[in-house]
N, C-alpha and C. Protein backbone atom coordinates (compact mmCIF):
# COMPACT_ATOMS: atom_id res chain seq x y z
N UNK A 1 131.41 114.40 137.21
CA UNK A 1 131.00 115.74 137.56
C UNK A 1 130.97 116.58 136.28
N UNK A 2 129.79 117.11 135.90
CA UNK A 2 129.28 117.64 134.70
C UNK A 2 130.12 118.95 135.08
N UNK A 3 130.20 119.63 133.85
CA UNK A 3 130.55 121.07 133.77
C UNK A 3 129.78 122.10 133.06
N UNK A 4 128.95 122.89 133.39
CA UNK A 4 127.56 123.53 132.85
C UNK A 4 128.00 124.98 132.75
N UNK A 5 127.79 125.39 131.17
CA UNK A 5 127.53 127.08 131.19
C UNK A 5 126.64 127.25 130.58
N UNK A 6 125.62 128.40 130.98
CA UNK A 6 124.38 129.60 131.16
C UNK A 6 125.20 130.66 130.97
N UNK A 7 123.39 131.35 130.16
CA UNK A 7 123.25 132.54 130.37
C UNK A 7 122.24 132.83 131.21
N UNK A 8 122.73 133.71 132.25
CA UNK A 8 121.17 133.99 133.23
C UNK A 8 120.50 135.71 132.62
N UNK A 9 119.47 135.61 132.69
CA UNK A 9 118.70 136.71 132.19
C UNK A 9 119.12 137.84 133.12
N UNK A 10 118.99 138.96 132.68
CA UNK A 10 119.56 140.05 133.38
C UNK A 10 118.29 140.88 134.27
N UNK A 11 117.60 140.10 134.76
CA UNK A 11 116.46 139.87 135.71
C UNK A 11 116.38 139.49 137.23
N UNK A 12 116.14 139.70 138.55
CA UNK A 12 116.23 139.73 139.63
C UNK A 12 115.25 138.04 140.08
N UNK A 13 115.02 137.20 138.63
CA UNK A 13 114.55 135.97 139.00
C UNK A 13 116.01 135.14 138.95
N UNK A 14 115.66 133.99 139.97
CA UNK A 14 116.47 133.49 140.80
C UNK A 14 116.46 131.78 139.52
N UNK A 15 117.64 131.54 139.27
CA UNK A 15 117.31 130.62 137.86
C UNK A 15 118.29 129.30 138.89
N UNK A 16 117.40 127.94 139.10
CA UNK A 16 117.60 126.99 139.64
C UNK A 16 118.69 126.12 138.74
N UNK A 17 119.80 125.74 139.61
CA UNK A 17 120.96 125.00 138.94
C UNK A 17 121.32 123.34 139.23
N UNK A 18 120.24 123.23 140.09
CA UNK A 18 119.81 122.14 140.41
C UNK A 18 120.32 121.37 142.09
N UNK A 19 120.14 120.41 142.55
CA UNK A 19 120.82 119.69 143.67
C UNK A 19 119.60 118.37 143.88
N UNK A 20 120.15 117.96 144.89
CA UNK A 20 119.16 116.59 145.21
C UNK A 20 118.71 116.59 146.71
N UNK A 21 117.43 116.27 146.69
CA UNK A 21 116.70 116.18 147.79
C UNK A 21 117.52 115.34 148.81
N UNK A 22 117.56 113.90 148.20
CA UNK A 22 117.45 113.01 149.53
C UNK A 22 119.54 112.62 149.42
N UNK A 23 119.84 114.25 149.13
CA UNK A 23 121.47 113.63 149.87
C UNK A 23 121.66 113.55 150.92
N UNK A 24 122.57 112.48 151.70
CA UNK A 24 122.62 112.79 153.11
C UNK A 24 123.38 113.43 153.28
N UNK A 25 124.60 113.98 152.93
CA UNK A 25 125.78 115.31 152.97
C UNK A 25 125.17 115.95 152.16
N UNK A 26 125.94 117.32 152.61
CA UNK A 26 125.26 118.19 151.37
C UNK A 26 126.62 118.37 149.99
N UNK A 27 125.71 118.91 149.21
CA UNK A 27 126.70 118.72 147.85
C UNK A 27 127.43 120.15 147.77
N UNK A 28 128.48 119.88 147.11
CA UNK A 28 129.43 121.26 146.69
C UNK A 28 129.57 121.37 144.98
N UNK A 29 129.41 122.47 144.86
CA UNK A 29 129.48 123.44 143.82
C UNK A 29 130.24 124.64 143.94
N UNK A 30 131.06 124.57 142.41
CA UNK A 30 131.50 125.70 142.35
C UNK A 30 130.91 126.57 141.00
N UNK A 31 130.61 128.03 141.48
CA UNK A 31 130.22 128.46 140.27
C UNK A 31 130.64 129.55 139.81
N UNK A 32 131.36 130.04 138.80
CA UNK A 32 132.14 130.85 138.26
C UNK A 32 131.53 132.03 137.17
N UNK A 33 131.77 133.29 137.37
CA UNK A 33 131.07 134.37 136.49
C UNK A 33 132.12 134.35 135.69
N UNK A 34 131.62 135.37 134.63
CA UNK A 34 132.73 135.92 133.76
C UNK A 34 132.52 136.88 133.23
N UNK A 35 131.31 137.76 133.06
CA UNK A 35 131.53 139.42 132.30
C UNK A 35 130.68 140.20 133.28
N UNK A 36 129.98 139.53 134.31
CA UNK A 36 129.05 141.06 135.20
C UNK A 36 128.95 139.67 136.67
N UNK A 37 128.99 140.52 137.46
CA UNK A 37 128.70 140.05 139.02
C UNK A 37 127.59 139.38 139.07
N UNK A 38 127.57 137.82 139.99
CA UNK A 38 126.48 137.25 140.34
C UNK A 38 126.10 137.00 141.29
N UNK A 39 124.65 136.51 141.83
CA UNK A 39 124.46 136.26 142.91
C UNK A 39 124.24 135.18 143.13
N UNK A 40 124.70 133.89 144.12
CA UNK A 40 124.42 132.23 144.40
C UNK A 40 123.69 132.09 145.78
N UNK A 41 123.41 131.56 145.89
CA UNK A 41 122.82 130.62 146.92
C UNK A 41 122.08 129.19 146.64
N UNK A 42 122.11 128.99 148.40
CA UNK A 42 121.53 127.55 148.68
C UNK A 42 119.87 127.30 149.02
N UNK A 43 119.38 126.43 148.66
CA UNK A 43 118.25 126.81 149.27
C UNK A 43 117.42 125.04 150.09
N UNK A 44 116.52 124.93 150.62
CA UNK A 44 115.90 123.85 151.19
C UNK A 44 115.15 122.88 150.15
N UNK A 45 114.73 123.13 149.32
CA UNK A 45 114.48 122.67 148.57
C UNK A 45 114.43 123.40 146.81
N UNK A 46 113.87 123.11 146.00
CA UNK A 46 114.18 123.71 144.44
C UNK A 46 113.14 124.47 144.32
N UNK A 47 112.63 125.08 144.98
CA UNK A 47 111.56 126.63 144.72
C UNK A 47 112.21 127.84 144.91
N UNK A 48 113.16 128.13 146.16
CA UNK A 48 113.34 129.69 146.14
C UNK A 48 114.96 129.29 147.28
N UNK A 49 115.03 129.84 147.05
CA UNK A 49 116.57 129.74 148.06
C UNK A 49 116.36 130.41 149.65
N UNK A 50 116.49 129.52 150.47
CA UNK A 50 116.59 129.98 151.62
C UNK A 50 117.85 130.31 152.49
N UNK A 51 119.11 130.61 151.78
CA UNK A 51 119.80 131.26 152.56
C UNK A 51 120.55 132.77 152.28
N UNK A 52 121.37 133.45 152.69
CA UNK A 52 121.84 134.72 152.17
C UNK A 52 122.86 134.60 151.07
N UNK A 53 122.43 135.00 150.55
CA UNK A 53 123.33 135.54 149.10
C UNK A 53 124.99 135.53 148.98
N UNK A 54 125.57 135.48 148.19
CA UNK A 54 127.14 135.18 147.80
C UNK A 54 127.31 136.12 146.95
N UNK A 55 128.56 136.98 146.58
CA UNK A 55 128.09 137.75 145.42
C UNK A 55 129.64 136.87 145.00
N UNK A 56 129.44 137.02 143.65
CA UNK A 56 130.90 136.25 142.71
C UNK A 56 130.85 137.25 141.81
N UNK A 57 131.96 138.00 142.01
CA UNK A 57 132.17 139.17 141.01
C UNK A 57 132.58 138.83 139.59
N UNK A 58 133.11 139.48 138.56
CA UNK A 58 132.92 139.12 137.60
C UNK A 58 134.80 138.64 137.50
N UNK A 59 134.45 137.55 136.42
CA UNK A 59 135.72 136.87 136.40
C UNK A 59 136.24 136.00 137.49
N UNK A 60 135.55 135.66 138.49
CA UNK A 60 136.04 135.10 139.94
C UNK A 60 134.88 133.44 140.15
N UNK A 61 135.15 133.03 140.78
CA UNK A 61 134.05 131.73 141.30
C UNK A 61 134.14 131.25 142.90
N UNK A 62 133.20 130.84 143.15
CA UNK A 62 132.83 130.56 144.42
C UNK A 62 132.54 129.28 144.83
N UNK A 63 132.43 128.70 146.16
CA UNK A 63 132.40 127.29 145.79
C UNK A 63 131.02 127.38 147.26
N UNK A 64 129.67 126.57 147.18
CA UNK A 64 128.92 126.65 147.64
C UNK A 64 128.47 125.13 148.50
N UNK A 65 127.90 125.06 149.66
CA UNK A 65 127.33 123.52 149.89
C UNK A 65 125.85 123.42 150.27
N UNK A 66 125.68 122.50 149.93
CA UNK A 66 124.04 122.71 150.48
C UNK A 66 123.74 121.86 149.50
N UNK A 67 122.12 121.79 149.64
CA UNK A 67 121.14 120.52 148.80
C UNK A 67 120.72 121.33 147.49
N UNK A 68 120.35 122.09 147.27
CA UNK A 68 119.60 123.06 145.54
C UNK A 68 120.47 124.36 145.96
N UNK A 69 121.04 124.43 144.63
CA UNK A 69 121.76 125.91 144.14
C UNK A 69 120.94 126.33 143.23
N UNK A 70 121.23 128.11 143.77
CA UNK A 70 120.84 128.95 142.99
C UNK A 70 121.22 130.07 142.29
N UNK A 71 121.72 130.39 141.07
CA UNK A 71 121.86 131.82 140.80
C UNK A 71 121.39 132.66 140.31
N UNK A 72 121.42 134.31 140.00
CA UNK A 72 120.75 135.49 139.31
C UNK A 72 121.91 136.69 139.37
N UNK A 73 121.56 137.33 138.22
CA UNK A 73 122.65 138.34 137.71
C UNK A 73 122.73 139.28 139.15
N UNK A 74 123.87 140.02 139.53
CA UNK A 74 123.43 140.83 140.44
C UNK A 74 123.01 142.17 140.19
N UNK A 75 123.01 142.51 139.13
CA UNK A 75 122.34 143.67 138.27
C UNK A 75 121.16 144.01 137.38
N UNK A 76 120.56 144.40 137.29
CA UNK A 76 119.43 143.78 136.50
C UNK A 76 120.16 144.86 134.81
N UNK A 77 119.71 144.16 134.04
CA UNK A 77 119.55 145.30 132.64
C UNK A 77 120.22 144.33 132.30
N UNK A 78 120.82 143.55 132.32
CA UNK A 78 121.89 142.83 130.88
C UNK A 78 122.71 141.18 131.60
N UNK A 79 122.18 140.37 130.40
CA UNK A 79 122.39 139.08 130.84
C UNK A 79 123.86 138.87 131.39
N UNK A 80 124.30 137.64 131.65
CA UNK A 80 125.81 137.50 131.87
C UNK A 80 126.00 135.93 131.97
N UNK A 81 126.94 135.84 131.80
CA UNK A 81 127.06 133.99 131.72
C UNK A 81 128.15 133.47 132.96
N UNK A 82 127.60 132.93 133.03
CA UNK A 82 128.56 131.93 134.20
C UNK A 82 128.81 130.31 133.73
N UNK A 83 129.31 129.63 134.71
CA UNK A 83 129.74 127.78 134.78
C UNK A 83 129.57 127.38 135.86
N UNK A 84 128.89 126.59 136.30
CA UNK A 84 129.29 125.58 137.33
C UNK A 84 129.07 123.76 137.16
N UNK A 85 129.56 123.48 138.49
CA UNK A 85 129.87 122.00 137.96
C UNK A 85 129.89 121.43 139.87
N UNK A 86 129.48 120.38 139.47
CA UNK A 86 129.21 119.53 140.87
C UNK A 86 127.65 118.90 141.15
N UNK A 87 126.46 119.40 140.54
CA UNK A 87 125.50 119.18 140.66
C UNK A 87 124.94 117.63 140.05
């Protein structure tokens, strides 16, 4: 299980963290902010996320399931970095 840190652009686009189509469970992720609040989700496949939003405040992490994760800053104006790992 890899351990991945980003910077996500401080932009309201939704930046794909990856998952796999043909799992038959779904996969868990946890993904952790650290200087500004983010937003995660799951989605049906790796284009756009189809479910409601998570917010992971800053300094905190969240742990998500589903087939493709997704995150984006929850603020726009200024990047912020996060980690996750499980994908």
């Amino acid at each position: 299980m890899d351990h991945v840190a980003l910077r996500l652009p401080g932009t309201q686009t939704w930046t794909y963290l990856g998952g796999k189509e043909e799992a038959k469970k779904p996969l868990e992720v946890v993904v952790r902010s650290y200087d500004a609040p983010v937003e995660i989700a799951t989605g049906d496949d790796g284009t756009t996320p189809s479910a409601d939003t998570i917010l992971v405040p800053a300094g905190e992490g969240r742990r998500l399931e589903g087939r493709h994760f997704f995150a984006r800053a929850a603020a726009t104006g200024g990047s912020c970095r996060i980690s996750y790992r499980g994908v």
